[in-house]
PDB file of N, CA and C in Angstrom:
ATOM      1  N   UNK A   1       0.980  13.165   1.319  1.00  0.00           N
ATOM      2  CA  UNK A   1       2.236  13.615   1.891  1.00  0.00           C
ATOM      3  C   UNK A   1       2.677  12.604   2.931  1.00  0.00           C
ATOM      4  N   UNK A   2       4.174  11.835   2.746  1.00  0.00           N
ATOM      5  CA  UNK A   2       3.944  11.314   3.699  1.00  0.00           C
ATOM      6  C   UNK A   2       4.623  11.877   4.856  1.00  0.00           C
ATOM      7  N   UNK A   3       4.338  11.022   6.163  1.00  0.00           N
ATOM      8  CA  UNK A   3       4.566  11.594   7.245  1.00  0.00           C
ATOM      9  C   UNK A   3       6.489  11.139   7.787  1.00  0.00           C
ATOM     10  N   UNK A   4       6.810  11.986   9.020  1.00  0.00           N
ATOM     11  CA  UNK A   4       8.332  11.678   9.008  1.00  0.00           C
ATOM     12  C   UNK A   4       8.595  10.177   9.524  1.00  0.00           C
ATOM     13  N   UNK A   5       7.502   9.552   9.603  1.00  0.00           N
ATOM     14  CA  UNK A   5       7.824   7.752  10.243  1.00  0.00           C
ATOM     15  C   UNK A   5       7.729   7.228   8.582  1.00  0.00           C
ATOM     16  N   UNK A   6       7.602   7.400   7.839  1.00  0.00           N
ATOM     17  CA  UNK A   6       7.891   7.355   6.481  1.00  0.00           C
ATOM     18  C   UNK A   6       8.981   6.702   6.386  1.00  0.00           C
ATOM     19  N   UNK A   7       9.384   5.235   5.788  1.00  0.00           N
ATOM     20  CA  UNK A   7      10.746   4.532   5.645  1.00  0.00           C
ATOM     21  C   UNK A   7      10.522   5.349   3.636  1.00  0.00           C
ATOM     22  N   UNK A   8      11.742   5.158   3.645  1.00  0.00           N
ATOM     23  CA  UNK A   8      12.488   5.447   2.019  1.00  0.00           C
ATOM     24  C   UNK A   8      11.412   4.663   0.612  1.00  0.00           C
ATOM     25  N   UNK A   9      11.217   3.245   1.117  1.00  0.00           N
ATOM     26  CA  UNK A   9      11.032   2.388   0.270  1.00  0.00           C
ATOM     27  C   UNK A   9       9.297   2.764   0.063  1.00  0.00           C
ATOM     28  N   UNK A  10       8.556   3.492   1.230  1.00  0.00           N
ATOM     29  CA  UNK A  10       7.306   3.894   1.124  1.00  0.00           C
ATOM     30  C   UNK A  10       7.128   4.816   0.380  1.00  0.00           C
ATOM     31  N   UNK A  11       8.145   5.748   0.997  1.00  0.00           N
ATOM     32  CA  UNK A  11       8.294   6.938   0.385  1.00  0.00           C
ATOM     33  C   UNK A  11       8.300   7.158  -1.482  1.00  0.00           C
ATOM     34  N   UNK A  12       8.864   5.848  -2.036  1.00  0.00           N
ATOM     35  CA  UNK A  12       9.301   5.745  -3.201  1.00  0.00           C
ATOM     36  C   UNK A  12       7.845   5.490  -4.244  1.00  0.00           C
ATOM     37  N   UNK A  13       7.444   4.401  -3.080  1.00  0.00           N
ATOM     38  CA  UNK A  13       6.095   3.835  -3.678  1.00  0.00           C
ATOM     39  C   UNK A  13       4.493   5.185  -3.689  1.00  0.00           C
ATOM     40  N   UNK A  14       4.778   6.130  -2.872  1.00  0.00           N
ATOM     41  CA  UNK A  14       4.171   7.410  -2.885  1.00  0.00           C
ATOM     42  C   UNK A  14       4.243   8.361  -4.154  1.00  0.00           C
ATOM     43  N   UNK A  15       5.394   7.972  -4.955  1.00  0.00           N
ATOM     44  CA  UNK A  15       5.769   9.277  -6.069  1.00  0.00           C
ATOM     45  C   UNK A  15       5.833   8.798  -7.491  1.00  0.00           C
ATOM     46  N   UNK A  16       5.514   7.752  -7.254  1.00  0.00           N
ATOM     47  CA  UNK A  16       4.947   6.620  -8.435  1.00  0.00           C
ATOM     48  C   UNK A  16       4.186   7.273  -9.415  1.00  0.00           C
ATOM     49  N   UNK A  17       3.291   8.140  -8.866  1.00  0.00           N
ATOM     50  CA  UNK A  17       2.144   8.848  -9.409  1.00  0.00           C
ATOM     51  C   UNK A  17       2.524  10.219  -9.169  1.00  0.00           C
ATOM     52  N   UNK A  18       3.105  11.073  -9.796  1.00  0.00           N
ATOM     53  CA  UNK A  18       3.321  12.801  -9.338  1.00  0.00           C
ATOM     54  C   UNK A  18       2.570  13.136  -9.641  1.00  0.00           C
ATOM     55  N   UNK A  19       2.484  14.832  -9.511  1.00  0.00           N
ATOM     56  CA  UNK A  19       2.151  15.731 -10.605  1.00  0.00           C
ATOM     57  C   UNK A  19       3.068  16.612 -10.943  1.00  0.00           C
ATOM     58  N   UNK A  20       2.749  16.972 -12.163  1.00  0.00           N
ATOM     59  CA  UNK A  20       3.517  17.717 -12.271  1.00  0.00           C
ATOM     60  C   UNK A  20       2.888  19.065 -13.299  1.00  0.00           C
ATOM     61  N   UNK A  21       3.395  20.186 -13.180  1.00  0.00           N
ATOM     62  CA  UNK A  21       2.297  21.265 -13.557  1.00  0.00           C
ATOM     63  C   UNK A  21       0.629  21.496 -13.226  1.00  0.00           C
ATOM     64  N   UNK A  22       0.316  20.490 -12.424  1.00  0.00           N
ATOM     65  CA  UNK A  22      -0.871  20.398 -12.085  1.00  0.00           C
ATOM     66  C   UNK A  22      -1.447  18.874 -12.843  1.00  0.00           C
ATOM     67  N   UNK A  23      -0.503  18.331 -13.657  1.00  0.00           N
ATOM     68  CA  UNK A  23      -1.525  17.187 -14.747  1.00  0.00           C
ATOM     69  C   UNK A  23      -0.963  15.952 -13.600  1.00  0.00           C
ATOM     70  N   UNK A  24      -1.280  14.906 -13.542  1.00  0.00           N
ATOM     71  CA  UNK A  24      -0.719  13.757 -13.223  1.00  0.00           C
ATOM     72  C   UNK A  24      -0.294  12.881 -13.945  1.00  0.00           C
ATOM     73  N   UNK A  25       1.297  12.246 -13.488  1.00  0.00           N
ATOM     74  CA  UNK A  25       2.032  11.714 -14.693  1.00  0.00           C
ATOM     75  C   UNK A  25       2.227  10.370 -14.006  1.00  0.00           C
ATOM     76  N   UNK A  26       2.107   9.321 -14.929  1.00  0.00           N
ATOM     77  CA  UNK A  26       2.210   8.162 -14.341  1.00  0.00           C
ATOM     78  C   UNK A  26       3.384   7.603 -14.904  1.00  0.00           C
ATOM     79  N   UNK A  27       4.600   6.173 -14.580  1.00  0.00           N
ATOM     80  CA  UNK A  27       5.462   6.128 -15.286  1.00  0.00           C
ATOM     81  C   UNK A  27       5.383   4.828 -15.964  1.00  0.00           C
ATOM     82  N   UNK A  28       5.860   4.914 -17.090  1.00  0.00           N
ATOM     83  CA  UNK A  28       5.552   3.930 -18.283  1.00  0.00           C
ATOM     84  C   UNK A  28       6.790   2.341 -17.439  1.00  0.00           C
ATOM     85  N   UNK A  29       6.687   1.022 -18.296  1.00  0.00           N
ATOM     86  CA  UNK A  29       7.075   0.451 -17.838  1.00  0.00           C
ATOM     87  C   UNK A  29       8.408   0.171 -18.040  1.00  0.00           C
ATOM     88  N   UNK A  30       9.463  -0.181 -16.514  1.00  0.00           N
ATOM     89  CA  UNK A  30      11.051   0.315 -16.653  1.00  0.00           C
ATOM     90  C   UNK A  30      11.619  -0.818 -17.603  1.00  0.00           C
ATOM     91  N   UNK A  31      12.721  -0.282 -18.544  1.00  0.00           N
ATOM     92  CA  UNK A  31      13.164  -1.017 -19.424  1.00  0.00           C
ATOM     93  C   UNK A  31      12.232  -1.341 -20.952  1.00  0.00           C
ATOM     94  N   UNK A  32      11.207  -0.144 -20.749  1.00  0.00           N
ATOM     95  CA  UNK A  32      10.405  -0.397 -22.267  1.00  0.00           C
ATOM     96  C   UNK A  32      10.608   0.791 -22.763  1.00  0.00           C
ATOM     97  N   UNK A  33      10.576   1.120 -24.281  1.00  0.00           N
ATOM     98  CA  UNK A  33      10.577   2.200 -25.096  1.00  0.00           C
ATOM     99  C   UNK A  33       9.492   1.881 -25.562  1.00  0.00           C
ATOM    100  N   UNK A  34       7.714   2.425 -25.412  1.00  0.00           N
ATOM    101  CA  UNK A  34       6.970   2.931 -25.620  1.00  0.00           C
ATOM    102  C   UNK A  34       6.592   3.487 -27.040  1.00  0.00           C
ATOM    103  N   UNK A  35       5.528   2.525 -27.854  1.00  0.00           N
ATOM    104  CA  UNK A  35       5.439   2.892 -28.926  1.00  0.00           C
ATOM    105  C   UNK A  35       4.002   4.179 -28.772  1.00  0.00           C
ATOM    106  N   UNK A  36       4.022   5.421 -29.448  1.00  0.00           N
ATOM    107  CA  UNK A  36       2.900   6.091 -29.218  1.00  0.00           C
ATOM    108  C   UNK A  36       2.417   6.248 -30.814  1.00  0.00           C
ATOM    109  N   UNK A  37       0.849   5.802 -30.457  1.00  0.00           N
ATOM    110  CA  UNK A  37      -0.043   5.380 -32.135  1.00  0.00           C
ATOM    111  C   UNK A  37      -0.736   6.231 -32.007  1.00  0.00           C
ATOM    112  N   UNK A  38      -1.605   6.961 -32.973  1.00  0.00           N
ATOM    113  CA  UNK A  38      -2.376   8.611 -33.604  1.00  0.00           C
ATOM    114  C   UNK A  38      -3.708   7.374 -33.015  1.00  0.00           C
ATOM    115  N   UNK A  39      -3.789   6.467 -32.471  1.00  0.00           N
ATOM    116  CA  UNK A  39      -5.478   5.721 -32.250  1.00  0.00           C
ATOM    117  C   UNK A  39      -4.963   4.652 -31.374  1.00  0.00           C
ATOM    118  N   UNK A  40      -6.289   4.076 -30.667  1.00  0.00           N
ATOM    119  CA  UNK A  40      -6.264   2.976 -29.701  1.00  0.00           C
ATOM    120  C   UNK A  40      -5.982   1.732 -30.419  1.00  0.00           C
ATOM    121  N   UNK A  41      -4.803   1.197 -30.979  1.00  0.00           N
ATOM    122  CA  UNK A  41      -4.233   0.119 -31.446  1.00  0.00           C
ATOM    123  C   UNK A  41      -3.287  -0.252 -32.396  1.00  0.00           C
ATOM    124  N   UNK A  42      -2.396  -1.029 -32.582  1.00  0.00           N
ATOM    125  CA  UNK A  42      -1.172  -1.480 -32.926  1.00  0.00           C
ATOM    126  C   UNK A  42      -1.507  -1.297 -34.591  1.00  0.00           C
ATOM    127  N   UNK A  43      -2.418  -0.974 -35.018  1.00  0.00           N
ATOM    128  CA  UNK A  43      -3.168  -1.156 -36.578  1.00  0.00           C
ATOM    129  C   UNK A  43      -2.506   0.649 -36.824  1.00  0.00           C
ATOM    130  N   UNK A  44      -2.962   1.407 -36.010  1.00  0.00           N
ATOM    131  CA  UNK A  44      -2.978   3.087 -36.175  1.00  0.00           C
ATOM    132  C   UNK A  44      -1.598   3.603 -36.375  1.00  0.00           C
ATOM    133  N   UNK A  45      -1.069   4.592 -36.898  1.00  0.00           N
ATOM    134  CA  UNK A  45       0.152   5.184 -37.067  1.00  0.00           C
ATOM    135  C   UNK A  45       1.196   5.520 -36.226  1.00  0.00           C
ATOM    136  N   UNK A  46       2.576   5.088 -36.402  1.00  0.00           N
ATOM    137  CA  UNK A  46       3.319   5.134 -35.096  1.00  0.00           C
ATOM    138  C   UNK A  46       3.610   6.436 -34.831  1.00  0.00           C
ATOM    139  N   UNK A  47       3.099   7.063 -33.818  1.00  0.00           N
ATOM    140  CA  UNK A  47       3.605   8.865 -34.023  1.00  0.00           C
ATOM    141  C   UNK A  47       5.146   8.476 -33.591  1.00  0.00           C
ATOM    142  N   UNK A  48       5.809   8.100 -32.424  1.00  0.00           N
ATOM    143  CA  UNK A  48       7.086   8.209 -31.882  1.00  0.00           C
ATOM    144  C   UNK A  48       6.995   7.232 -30.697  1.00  0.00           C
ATOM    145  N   UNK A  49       8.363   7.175 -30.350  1.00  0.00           N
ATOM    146  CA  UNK A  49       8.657   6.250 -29.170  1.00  0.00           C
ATOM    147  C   UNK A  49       9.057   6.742 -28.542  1.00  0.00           C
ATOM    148  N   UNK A  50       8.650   6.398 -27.022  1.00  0.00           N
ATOM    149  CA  UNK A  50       8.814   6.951 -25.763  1.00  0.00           C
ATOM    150  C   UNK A  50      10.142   6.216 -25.260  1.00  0.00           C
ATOM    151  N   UNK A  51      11.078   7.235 -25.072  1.00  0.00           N
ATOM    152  CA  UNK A  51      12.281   7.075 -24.004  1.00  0.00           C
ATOM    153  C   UNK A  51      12.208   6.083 -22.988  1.00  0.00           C
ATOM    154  N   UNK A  52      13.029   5.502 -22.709  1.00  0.00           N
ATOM    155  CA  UNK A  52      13.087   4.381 -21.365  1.00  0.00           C
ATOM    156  C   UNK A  52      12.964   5.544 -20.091  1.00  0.00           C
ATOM    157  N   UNK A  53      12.354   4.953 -18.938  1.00  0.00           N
ATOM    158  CA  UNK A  53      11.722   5.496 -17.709  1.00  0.00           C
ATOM    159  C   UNK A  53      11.094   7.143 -17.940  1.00  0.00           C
ATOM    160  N   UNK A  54       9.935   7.189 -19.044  1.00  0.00           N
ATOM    161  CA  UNK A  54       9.246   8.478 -19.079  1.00  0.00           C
ATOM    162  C   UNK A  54       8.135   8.120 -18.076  1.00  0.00           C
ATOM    163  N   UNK A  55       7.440   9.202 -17.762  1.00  0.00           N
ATOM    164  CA  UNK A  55       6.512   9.346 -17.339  1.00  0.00           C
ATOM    165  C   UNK A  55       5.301  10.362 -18.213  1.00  0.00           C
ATOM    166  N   UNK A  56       4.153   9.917 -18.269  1.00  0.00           N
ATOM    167  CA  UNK A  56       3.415  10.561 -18.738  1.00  0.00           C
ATOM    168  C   UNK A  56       1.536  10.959 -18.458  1.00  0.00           C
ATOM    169  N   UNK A  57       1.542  11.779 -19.059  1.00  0.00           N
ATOM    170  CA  UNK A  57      -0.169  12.312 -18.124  1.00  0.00           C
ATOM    171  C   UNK A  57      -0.773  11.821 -18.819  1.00  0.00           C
ATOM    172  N   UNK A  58      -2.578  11.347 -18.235  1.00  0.00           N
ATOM    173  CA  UNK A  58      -3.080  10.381 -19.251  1.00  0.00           C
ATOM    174  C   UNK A  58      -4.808  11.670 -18.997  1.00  0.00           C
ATOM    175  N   UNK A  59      -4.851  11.930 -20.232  1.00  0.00           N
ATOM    176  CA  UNK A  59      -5.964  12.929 -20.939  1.00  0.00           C
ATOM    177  C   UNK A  59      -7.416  12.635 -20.305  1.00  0.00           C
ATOM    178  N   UNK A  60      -7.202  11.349 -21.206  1.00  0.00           N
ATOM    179  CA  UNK A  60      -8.670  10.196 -21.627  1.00  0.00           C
ATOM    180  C   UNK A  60      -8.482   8.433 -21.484  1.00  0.00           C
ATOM    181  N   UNK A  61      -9.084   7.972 -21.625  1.00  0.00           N
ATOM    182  CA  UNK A  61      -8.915   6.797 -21.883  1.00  0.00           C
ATOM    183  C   UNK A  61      -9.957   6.274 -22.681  1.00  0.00           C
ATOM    184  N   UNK A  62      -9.625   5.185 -23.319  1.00  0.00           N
ATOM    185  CA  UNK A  62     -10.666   4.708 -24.546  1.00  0.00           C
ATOM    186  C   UNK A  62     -10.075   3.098 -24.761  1.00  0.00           C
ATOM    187  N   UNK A  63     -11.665   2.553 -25.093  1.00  0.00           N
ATOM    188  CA  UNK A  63     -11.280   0.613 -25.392  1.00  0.00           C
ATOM    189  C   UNK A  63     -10.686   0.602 -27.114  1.00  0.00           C
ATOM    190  N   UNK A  64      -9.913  -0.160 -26.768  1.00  0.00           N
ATOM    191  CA  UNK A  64      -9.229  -0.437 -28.297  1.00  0.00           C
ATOM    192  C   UNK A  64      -8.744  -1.910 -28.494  1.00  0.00           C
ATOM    193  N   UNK A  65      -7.491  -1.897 -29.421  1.00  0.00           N
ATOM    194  CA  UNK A  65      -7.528  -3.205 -29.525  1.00  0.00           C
ATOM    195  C   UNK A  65      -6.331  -4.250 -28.081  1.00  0.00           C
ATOM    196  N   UNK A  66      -6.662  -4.922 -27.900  1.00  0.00           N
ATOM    197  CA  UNK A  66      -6.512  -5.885 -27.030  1.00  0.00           C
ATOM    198  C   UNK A  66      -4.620  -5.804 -27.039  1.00  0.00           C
ATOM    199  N   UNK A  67      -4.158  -5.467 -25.971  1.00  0.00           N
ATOM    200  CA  UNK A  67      -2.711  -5.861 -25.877  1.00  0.00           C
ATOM    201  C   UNK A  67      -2.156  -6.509 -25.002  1.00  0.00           C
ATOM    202  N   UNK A  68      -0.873  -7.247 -24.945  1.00  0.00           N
ATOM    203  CA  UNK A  68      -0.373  -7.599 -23.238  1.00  0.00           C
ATOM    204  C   UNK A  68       0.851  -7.010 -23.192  1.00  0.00           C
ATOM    205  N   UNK A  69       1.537  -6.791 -22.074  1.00  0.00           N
ATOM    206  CA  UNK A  69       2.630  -6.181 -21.260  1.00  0.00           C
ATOM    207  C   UNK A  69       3.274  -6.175 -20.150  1.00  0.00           C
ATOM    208  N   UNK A  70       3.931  -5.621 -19.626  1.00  0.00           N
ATOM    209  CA  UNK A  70       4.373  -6.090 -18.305  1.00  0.00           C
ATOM    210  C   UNK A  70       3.538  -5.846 -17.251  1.00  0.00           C
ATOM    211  N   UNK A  71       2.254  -4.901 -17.471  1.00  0.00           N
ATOM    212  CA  UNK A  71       1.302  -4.606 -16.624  1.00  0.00           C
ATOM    213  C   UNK A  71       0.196  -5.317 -16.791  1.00  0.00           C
ATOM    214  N   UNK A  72       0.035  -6.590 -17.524  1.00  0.00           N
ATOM    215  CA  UNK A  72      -0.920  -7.632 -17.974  1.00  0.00           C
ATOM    216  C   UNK A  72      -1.258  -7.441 -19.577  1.00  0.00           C
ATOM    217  N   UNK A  73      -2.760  -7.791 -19.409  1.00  0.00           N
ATOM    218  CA  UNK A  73      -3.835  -7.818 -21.447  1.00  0.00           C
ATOM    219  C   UNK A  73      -4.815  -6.895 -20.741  1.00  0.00           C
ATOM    220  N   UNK A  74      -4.654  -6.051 -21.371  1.00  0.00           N
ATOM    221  CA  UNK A  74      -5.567  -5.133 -21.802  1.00  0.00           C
ATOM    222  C   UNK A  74      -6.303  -4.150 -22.731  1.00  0.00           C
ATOM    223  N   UNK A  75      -7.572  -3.512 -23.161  1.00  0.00           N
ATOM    224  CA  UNK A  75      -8.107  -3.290 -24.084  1.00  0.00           C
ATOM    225  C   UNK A  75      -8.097  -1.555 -24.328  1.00  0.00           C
ATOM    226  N   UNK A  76      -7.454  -0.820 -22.633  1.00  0.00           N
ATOM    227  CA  UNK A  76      -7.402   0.397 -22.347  1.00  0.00           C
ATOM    228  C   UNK A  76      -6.170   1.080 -23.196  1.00  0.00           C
ATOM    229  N   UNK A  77      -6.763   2.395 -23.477  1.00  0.00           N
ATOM    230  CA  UNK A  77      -5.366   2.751 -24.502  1.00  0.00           C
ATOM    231  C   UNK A  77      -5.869   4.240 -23.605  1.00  0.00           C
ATOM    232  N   UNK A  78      -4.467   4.575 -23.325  1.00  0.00           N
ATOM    233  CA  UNK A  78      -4.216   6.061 -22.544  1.00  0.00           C
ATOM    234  C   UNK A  78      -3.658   7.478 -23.587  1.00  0.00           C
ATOM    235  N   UNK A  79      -4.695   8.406 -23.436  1.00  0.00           N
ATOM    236  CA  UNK A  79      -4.092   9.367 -24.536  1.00  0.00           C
ATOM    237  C   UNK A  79      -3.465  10.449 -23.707  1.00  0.00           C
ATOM    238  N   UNK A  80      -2.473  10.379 -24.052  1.00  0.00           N
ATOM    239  CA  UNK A  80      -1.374  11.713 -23.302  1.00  0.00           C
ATOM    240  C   UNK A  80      -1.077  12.906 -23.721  1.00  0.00           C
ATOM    241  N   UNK A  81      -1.964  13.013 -25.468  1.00  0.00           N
ATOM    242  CA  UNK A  81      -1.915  14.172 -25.961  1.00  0.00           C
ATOM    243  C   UNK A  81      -2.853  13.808 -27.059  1.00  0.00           C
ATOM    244  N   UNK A  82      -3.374  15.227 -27.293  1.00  0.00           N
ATOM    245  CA  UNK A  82      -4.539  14.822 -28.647  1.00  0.00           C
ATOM    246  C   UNK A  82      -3.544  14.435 -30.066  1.00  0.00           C
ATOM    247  N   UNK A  83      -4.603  12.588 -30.100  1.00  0.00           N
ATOM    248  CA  UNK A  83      -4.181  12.262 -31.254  1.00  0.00           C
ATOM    249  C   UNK A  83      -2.873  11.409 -30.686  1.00  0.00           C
ATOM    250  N   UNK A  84      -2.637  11.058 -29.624  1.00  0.00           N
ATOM    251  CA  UNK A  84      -1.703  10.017 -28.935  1.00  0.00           C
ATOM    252  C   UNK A  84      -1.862   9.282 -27.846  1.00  0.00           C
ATOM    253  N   UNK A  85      -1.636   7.713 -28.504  1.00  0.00           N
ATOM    254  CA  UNK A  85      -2.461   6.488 -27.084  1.00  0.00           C
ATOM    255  C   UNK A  85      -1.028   5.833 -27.284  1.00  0.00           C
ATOM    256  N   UNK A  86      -1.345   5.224 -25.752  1.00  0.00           N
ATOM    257  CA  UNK A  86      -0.290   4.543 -25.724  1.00  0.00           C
ATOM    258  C   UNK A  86      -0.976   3.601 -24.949  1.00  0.00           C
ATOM    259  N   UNK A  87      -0.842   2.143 -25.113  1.00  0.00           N
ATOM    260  CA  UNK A  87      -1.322   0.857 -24.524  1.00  0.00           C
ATOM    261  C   UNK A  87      -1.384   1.002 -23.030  1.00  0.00           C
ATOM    262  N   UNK A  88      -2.112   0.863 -21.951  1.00  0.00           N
ATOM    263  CA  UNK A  88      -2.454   1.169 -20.606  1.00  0.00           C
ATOM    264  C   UNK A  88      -1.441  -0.518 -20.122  1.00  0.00           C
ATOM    265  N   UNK A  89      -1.281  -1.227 -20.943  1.00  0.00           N
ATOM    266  CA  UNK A  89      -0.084  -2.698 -20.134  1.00  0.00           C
ATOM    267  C   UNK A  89       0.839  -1.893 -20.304  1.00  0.00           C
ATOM    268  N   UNK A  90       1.760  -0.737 -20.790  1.00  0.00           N
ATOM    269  CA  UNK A  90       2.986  -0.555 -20.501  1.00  0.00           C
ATOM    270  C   UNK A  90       2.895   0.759 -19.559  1.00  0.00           C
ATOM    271  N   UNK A  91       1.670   1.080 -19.072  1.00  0.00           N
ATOM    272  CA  UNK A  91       1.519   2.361 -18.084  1.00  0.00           C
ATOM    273  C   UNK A  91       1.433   1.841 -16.623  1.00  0.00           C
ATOM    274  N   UNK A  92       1.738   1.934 -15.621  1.00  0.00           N
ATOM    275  CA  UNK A  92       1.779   1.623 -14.227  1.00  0.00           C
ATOM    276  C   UNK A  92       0.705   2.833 -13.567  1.00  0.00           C
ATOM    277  N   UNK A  93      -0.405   2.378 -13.832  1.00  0.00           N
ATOM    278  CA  UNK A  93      -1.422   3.248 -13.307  1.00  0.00           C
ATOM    279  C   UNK A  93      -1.773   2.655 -11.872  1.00  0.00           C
ATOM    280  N   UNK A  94      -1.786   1.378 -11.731  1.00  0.00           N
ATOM    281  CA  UNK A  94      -2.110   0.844 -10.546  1.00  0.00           C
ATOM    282  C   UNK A  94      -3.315   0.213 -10.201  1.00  0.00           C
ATOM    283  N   UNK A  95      -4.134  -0.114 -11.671  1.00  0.00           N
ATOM    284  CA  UNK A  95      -5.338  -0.374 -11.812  1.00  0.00           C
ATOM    285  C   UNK A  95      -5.532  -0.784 -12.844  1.00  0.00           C
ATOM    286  N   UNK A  96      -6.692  -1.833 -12.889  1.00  0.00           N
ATOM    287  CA  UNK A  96      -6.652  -2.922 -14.349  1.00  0.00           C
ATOM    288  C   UNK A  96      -7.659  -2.202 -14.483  1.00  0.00           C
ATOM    289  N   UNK A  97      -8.270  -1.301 -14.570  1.00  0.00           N
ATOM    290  CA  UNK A  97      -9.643  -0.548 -15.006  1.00  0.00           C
ATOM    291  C   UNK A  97      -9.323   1.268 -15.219  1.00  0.00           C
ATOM    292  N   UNK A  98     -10.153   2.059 -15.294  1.00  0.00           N
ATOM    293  CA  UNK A  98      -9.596   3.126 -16.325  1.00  0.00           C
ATOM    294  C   UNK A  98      -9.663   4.113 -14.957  1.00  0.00           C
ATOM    295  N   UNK A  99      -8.871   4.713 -14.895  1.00  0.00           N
ATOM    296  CA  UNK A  99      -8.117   5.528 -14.031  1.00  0.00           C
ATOM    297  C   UNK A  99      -8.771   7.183 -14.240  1.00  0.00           C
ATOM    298  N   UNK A 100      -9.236   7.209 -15.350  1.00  0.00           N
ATOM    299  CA  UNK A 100      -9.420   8.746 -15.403  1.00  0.00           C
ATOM    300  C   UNK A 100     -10.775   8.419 -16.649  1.00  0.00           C
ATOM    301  N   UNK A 101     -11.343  10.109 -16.967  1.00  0.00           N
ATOM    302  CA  UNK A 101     -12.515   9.720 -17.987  1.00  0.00           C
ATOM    303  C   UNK A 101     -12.001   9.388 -19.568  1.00  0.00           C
ATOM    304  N   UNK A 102     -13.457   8.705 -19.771  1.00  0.00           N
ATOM    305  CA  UNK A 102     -13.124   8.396 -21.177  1.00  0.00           C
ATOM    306  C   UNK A 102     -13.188   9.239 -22.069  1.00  0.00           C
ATOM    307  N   UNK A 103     -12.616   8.576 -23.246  1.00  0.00           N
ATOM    308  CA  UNK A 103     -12.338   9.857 -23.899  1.00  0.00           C
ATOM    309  C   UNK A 103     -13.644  10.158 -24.828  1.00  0.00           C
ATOM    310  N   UNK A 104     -13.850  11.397 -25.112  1.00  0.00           N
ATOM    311  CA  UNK A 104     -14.852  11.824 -26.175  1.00  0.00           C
ATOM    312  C   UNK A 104     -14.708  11.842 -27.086  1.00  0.00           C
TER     313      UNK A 104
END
């Protein structure tokens, strides 16, 4: 929470990460439409594409195949729903390493 000496631009960088319903939603990267694959890599089935500036909750995480993005190369694929990853370079988690548990 921040406090009332809080400038705007802090404030902004605080909500980066919400929650929302209790899950935590992180926001995908601005100006990308988000491909979401049924598995961890560009090989697996395209379920749908994510809207420009979504945000989304990340389940699990799991190593897959190797991607780059505006958030760097990485091997992390974020599942936001069973049976849906989406590449962790177009997620703004805030961390080049896995943010939450892996998946089972």
């Amino acid at each position: 929470m921040a406090d009332e000496n809080t400038t705007m631009d802090e404030s902004a960088v605080e909500t980066d990460v919400e929650t929302a319903a209790g899950a935590v939603t992180y926001p995908t990267a601005p100006g990308h439409q988000v491909n979401v694959r049924s598995g961890p890599g560009t090989h697996h089935r395209l379920i749908k594409v994510l809207p420009y500036n979504t945000r989304v909750p990340i389940r699990c995480q799991r190593h897959g195949e190797k991607v780059s993005g505006p958030y760097g190369t990485t091997d992390i694929w974020d599942s936001i729903a069973p049976g849906q990853y989406v590449s962790d370079a177009y997620v703004r988690t805030g961390s080049d390493g896995m943010v939450t548990v892996p998946c089972g």
